[in-house]
Protein backbone atom coordinates (compact mmCIF):
# COMPACT_ATOMS: atom_id res chain seq x y z
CA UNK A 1 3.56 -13.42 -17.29
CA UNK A 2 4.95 -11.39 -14.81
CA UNK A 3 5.48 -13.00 -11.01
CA UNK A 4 2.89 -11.40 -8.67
CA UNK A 5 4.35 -10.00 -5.52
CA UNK A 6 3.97 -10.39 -2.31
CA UNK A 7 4.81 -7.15 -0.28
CA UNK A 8 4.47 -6.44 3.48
CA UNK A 9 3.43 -2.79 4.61
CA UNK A 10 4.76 -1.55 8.04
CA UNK A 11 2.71 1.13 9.40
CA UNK A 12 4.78 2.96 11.90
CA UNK A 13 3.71 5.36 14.53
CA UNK A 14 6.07 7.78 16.12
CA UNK A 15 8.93 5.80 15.68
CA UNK A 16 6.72 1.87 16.43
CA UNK A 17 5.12 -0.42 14.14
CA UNK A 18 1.28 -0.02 14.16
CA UNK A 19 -1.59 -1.81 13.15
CA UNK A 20 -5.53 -1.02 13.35
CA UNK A 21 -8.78 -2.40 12.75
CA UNK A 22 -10.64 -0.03 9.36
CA UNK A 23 -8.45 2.50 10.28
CA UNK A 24 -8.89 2.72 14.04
CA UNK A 25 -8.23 1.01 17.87
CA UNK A 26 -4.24 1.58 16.61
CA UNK A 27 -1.92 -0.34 18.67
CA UNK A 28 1.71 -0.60 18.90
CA UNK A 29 3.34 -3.95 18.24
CA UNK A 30 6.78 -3.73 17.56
CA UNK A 31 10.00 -2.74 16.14
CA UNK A 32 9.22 -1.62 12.04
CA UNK A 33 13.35 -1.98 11.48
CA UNK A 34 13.33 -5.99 13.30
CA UNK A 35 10.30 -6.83 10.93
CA UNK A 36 11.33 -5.23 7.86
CA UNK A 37 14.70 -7.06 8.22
CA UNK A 38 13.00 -10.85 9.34
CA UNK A 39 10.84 -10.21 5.98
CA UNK A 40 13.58 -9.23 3.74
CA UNK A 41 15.55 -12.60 4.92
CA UNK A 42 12.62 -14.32 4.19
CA UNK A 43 12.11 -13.85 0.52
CA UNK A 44 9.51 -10.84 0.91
CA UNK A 45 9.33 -8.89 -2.72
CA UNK A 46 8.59 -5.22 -1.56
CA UNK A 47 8.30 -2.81 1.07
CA UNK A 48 5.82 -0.24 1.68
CA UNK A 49 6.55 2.00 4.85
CA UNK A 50 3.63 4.17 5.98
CA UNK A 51 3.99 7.17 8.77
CA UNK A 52 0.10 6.99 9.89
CA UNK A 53 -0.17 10.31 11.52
CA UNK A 54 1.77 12.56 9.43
CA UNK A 55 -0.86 13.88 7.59
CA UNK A 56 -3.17 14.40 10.01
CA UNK A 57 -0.59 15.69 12.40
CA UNK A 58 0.58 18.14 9.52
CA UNK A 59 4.14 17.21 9.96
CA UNK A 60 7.10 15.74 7.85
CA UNK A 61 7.74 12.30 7.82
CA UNK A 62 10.33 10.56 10.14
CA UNK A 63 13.19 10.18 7.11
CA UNK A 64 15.67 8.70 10.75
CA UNK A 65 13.74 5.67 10.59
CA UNK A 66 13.58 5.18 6.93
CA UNK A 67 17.40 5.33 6.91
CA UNK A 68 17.62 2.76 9.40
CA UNK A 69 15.31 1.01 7.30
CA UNK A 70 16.85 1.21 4.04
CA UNK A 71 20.65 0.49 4.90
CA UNK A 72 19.07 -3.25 6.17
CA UNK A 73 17.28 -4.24 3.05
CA UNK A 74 17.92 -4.22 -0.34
CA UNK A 75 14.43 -4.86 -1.91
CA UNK A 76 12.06 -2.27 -3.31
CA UNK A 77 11.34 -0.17 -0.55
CA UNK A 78 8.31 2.65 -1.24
CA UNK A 79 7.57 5.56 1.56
CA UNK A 80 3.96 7.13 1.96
CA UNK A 81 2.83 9.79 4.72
CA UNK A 82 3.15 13.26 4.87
CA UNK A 83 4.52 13.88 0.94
CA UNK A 84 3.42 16.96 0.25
CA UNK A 85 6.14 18.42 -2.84
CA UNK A 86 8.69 17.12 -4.55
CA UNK A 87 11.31 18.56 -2.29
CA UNK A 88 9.93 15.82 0.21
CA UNK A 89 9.77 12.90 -2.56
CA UNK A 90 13.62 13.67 -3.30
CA UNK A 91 14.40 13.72 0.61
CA UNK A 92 12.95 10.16 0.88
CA UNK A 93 14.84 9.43 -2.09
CA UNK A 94 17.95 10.52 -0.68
CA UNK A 95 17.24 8.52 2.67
CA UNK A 96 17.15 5.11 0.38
CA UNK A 97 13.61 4.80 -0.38
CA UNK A 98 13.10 3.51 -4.08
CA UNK A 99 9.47 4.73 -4.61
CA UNK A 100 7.15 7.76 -2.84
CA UNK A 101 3.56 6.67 -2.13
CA UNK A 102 1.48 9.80 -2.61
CA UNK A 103 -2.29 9.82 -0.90
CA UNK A 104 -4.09 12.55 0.71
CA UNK A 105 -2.19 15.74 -0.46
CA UNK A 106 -2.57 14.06 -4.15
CA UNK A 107 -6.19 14.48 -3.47
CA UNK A 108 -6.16 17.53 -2.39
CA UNK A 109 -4.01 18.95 -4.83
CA UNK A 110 -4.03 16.20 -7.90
CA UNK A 111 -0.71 17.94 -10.00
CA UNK A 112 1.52 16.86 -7.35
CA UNK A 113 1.27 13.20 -8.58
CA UNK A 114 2.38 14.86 -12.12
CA UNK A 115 4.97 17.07 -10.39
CA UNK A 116 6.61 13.73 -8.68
CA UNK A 117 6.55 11.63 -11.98
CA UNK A 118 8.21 14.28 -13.67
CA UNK A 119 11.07 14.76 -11.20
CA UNK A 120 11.61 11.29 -10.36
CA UNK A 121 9.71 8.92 -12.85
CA UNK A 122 6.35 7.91 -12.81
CA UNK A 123 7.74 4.07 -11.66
CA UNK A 124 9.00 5.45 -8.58
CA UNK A 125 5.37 7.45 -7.71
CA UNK A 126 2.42 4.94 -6.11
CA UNK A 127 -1.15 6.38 -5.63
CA UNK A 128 -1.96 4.98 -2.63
CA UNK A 129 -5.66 4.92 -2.42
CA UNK A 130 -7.91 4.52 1.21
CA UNK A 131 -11.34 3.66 0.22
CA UNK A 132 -14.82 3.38 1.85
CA UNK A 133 -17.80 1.35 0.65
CA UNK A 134 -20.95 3.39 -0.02
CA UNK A 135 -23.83 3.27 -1.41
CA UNK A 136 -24.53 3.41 -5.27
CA UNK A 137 -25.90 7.22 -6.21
CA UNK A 138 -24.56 9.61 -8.90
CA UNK A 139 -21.99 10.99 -7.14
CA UNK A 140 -20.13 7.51 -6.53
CA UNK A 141 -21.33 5.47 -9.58
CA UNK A 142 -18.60 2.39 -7.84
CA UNK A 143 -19.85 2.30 -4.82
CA UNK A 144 -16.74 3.41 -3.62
CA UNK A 145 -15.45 7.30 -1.72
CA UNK A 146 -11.94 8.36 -1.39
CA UNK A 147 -11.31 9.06 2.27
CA UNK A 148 -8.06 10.39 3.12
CA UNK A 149 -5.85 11.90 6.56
CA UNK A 150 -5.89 7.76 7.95
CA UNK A 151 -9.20 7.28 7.11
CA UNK A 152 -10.62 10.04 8.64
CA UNK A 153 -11.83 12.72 6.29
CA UNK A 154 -14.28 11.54 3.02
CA UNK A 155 -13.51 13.67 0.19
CA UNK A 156 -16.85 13.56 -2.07
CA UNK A 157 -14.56 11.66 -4.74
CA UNK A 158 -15.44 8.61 -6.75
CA UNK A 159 -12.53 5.95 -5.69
CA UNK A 160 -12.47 4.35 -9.94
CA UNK A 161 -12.97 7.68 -11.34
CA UNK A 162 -9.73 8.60 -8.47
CA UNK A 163 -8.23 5.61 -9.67
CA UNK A 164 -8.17 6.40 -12.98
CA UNK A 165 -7.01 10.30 -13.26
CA UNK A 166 -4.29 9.07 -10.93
CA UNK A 167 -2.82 6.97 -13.80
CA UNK A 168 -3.43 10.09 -16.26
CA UNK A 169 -1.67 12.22 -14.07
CA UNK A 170 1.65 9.97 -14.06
CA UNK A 171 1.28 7.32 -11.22
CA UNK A 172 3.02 4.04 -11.87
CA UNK A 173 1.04 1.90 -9.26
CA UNK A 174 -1.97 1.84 -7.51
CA UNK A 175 -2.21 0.69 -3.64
CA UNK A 176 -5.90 0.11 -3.06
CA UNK A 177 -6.35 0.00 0.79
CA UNK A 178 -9.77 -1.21 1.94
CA UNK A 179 -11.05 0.46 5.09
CA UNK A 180 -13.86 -1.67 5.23
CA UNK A 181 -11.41 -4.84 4.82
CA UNK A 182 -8.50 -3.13 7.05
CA UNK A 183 -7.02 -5.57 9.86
CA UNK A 184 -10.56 -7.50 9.53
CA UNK A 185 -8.32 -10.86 8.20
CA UNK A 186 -11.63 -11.63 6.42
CA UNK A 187 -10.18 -11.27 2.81
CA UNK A 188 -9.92 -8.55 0.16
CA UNK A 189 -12.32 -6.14 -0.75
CA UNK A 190 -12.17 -8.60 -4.42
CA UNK A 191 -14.71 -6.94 -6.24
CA UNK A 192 -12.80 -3.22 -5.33
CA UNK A 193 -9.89 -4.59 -6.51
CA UNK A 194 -10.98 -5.94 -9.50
CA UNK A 195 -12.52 -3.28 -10.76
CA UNK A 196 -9.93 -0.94 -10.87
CA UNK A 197 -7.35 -3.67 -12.29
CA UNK A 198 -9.94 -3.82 -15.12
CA UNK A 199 -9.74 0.05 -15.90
CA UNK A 200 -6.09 1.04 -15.13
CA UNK A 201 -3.05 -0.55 -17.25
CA UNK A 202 -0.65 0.16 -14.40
CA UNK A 203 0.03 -2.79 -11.68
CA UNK A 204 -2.84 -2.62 -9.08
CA UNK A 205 -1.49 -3.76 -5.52
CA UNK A 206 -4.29 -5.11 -2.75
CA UNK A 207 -4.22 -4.13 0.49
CA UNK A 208 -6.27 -4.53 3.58
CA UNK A 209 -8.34 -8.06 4.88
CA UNK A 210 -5.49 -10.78 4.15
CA UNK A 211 -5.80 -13.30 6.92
CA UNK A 212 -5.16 -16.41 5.26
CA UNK A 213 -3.27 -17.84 2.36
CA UNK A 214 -6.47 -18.08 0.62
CA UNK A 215 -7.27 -14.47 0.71
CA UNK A 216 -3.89 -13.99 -1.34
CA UNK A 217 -5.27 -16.64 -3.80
CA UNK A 218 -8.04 -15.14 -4.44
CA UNK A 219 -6.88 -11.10 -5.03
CA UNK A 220 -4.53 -12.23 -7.04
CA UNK A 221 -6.84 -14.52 -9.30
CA UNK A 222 -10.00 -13.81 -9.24
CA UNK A 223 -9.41 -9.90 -7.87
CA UNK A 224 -6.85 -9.57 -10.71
CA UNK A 225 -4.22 -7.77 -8.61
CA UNK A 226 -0.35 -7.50 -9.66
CA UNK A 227 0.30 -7.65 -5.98
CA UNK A 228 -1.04 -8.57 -2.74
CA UNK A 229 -0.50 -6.23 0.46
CA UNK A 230 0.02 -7.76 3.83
CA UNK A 231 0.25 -6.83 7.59
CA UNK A 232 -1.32 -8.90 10.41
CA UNK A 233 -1.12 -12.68 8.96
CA UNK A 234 2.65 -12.00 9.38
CA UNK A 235 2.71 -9.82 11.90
CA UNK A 236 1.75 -11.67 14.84
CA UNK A 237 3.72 -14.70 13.33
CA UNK A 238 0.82 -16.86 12.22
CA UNK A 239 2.34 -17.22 8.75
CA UNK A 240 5.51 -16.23 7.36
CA UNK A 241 6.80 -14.66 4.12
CA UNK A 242 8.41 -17.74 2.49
CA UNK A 243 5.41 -20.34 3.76
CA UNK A 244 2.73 -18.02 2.03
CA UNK A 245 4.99 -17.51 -1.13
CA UNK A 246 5.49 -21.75 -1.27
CA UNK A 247 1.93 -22.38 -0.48
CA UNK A 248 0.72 -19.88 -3.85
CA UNK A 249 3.43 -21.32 -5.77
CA UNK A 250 1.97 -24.43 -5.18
CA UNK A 251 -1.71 -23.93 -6.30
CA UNK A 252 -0.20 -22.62 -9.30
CA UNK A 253 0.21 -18.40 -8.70
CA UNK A 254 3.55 -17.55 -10.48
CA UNK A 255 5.68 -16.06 -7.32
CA UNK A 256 9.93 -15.46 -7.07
CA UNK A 257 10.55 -18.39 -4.70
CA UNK A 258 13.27 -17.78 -1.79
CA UNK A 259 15.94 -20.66 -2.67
């Protein structure tokens, strides 16, 4: 069995590290390179760097700070925000990201998923999913709508049937971000989660609602995740990398320990 992973997302905001509440209230609260490094040092798996305005502000993400980023840490280290071609997936590439995350222009226009995995490898190209609960009808047998530009335009589009064409179209991983569950710290959305580890061979990372070590427990159990996504719990310093790592170690979740 594969170790599950335990990967911290830094949402950065012209140049600061960000976080929100489903999507909105965004706040400033730090330096993305400081964190990123203090994770790294502290046994953290992955990665994932998210510009949160450049697709809505229609502009090219900041490749300066992913440079700074990436000459700090030497863990896998994936890029989303404002990848709109190939030509930006190889820039990001070139600044010493390991893997593009791909999420509203894949929507829009599906083949660049297949475009990326062809240039650079379907391992290096994560669907990065942001998905809104709604209700049960024909048009979203889940339960589930793909919203995209930060949460702020629904698209009409089934998030499992999204889910799955993603993975026909070349994707090697799936971040499923919650909106509903986003900066909450009441858990994972488990039953989201679960679902689409259930129809998709490719790893499945969860990502919005971790708050306590038990949320991770339970994603990664009884949600079925590969890997859990996390912001806030470690953050604002309530928990750190290494303890949360130690602490699902111990109740038996296979995790690369920090020696």
């Amino acid at each position: 069995m594969l170790s599950k992973r335990i990967i911290s997302c830094l949402d950065v905001r012209d140049g600061k590290l960000a976080k929100s509440v489903k999507f909105v209230d965004t706040r400033d609260i730090g330096d993305p390179l400081e964190k990123a490094l203090e994770y790294y040092e502290d046994g953290l798996d992955e990665l994932v760097f998210y510009d949160i305005t450049a697709s809505s502000d229609d502009r090219d993400i900041m490749l300066d700070v992913v440079e700074a980023v990436a000459e700090k840490i030497f863990i896998p280290f994936s890029v989303g925000g404002g990848i709109r071609s190939v030509e930006d997936a190889n820039k990001l590439l070139w600044a010493g990201a390991e893997k593009i995350n791909v999420n509203s222009a894949a929507v829009q226009r599906p083949e660049l998923i297949s475009e990326c995995a062809h240039a650079i490898g379907n391992q290096n190209v994560v669907l990065s999913i942001d998905i809104l609960k709604v209700e049960l009808c024909r048009d979203f047998p889940s339960g589930y709508e793909v919203v995209i530009n930060g949460g702020r335009k629904p698209m009409g589009v089934d998030a499992l049937k999204w889910a799955m064409k993603g993975e026909e179209l070349g994707a090697g991983e799936l971040v499923i971000n919650s909106i509903d569950a986003d900066g909450t710290r009441e858990g994972y959305e488990i039953n989201l989660t679960r679902m689409i580890a259930e129809a998709v061979s490719i790893p499945v990372i969860a990502s919005g609602g971790a708050g306590k070590p038990e949320h991770l427990y339970e994603v990664l159990t009884e949600g079925k995740a590969d890997a859990a996504l996390i912001a806030s719990m470690v953050h604002f310093g309530e928990y750190t990398v290494g303890g949360l790592k130690k602490w699902l170690h111990e109740k038996g979740v296979k995790v690369r320990l920090n020696y």
